[in-house]
C-alpha atoms as a PDB file:
ATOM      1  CA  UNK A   1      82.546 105.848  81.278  1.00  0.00           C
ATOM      2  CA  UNK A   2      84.362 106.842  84.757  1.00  0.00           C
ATOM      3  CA  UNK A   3      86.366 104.297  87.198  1.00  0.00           C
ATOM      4  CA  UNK A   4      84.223 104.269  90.156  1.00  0.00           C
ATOM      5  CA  UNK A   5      85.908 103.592  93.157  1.00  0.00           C
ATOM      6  CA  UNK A   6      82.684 103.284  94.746  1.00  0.00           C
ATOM      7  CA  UNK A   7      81.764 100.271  92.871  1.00  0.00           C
ATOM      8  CA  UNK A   8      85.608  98.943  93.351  1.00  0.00           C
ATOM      9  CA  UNK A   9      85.144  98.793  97.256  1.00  0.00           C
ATOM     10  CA  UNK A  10      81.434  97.462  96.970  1.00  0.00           C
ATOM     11  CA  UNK A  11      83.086  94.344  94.987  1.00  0.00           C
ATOM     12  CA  UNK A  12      85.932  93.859  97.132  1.00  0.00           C
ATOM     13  CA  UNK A  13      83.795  93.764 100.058  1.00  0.00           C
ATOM     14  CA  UNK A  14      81.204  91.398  98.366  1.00  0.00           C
ATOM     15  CA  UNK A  15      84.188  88.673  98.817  1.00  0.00           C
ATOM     16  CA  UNK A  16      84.997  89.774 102.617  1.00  0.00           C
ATOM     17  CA  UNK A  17      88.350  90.888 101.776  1.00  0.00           C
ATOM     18  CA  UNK A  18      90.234  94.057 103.220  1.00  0.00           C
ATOM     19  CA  UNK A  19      92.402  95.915 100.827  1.00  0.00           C
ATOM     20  CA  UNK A  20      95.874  94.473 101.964  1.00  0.00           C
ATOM     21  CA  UNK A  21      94.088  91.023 101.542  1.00  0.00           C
ATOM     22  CA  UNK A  22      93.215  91.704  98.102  1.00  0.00           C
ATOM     23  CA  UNK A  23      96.833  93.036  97.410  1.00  0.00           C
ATOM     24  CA  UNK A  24      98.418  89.848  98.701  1.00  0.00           C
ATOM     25  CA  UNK A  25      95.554  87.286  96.843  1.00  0.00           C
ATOM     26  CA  UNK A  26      96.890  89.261  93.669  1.00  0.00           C
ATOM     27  CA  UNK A  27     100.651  89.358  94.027  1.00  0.00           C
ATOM     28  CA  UNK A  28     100.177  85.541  94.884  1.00  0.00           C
ATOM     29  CA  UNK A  29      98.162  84.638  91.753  1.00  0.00           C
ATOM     30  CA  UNK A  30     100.068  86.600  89.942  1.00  0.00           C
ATOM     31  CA  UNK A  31     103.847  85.926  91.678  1.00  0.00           C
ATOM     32  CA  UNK A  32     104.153  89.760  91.596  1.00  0.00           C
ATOM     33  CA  UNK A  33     103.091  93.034  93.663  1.00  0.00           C
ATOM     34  CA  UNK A  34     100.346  93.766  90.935  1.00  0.00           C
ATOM     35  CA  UNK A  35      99.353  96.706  93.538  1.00  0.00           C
ATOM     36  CA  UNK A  36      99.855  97.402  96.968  1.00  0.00           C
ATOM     37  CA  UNK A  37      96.485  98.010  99.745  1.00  0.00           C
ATOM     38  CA  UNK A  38      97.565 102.040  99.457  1.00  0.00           C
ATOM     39  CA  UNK A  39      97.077 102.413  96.519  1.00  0.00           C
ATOM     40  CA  UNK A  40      93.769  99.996  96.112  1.00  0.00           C
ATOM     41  CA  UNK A  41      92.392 102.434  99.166  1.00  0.00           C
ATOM     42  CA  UNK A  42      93.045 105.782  97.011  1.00  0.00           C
ATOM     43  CA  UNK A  43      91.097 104.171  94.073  1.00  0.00           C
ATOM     44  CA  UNK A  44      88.230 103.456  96.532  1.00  0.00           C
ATOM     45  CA  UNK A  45      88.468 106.943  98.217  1.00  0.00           C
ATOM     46  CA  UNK A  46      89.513 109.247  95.134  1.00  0.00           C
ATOM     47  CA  UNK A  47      86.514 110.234  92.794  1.00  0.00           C
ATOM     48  CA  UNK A  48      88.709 110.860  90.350  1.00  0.00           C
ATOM     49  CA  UNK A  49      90.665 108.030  90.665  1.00  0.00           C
ATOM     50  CA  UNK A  50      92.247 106.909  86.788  1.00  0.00           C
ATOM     51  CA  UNK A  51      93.664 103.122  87.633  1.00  0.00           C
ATOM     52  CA  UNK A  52      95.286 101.718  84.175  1.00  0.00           C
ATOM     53  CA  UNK A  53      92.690  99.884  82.595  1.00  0.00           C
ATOM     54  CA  UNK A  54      95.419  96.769  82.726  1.00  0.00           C
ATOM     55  CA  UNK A  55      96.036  96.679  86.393  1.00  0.00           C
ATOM     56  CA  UNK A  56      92.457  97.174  86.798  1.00  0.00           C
ATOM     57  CA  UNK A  57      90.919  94.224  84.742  1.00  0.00           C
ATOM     58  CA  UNK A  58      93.433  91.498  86.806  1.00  0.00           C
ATOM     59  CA  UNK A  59      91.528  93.056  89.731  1.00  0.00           C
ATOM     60  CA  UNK A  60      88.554  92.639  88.205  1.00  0.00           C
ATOM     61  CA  UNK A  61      88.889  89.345  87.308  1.00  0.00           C
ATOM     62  CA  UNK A  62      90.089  88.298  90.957  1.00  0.00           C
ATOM     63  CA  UNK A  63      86.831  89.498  92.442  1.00  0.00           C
ATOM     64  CA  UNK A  64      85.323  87.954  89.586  1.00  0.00           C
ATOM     65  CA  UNK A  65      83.472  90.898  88.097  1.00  0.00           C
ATOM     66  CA  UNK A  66      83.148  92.485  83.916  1.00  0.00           C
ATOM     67  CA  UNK A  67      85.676  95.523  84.347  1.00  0.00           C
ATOM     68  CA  UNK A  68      82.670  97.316  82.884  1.00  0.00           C
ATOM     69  CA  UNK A  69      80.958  96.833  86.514  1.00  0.00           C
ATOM     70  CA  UNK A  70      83.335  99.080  87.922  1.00  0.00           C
ATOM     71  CA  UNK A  71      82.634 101.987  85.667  1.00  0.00           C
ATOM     72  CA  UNK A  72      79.662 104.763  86.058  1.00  0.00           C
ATOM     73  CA  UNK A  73      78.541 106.546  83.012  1.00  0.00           C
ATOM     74  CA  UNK A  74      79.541 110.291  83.179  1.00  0.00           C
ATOM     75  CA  UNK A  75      78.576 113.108  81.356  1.00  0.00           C
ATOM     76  CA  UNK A  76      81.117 113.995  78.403  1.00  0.00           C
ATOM     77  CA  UNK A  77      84.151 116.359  79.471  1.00  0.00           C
ATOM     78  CA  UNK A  78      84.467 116.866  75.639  1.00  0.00           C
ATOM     79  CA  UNK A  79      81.921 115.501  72.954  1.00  0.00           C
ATOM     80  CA  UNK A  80      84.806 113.744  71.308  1.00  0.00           C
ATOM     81  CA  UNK A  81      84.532 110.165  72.395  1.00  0.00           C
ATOM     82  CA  UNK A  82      86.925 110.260  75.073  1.00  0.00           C
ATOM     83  CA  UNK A  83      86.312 109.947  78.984  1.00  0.00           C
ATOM     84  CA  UNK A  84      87.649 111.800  81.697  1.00  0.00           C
ATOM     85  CA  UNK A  85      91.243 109.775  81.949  1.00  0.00           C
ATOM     86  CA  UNK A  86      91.567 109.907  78.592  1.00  0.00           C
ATOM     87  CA  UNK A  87      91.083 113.745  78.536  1.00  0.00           C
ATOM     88  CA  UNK A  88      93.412 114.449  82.049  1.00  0.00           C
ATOM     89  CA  UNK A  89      96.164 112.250  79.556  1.00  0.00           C
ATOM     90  CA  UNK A  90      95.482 114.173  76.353  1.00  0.00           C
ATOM     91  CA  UNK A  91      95.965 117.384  78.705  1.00  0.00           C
ATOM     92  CA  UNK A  92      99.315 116.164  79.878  1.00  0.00           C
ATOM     93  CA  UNK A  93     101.003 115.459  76.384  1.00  0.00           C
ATOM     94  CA  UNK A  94      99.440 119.294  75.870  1.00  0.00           C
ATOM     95  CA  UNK A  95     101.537 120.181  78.409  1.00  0.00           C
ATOM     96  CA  UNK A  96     104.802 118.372  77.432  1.00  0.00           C
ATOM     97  CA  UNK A  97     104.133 119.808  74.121  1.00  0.00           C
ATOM     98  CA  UNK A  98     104.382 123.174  75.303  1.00  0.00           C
ATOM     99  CA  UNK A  99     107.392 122.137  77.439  1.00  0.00           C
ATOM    100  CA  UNK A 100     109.294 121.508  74.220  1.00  0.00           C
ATOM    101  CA  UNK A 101     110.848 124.256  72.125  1.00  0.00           C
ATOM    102  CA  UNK A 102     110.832 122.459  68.695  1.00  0.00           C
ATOM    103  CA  UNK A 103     107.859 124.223  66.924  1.00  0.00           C
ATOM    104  CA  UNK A 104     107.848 120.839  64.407  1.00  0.00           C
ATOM    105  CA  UNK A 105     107.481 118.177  66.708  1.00  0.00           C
ATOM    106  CA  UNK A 106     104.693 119.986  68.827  1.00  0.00           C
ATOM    107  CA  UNK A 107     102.479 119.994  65.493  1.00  0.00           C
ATOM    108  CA  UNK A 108     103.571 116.236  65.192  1.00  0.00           C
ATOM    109  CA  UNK A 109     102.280 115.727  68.463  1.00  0.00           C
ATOM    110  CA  UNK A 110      99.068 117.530  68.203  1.00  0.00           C
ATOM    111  CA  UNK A 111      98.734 115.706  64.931  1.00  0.00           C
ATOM    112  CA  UNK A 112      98.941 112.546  66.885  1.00  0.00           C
ATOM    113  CA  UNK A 113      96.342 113.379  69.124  1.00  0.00           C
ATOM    114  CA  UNK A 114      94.025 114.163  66.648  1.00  0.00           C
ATOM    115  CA  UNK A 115      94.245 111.103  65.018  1.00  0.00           C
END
């Protein structure tokens, strides 16, 4: 399953609100700046958009839609049970991996990921 941004703005709009309304509806339920209209508009406009599934569900809930209705199926990056933002995070810890010199806690990190 993929964010889709697409499906993100269709909500939003469904209730009439503009991105910095939506912001300010959340901080105010919430009684904190759960995300600002900037960042709601790159969701909308970036395909590849990877919103933490946390933030995402209090949004969610607010426009009072399952999380899973803001999700397209995709076709698998890898066939190991893992979607796109999964994969882009597995990539980075690759990446710090390689950053770090000590040979033994690079093969406990892989470990970790294969887990």
């Amino acid at each position: 399953m993929k964010f889709s941004g697409q499906k993100l703005k269709a909500a939003r709009e469904a209730k009439q609100l503009t991105l910095r309304e939506l912001a300010l509806e959340l901080q105010n339920k919430h009684n904190y700046a759960v995300l600002d209209a900037s960042t709601l508009a790159r969701w909308e406009a970036n395909p590849n958009a990877c919103p933490r599934r946390k933030t995402l569900l209090l949004v969610a809930e607010y426009l009072e839609v399952d999380i899973e209705e803001l999700y397209v199926d995709e076709e698998p990056v890898l066939n190991v049970g893992m979607d796109s933002c999964e994969v882009i995070k597995m990539i980075e810890r690759i990446i710090q991996i390689h950053a770090n010199d000590n040979c033994d806690s690079r093969l406990k990190l892989l470990a970790d990921l294969l887990k």
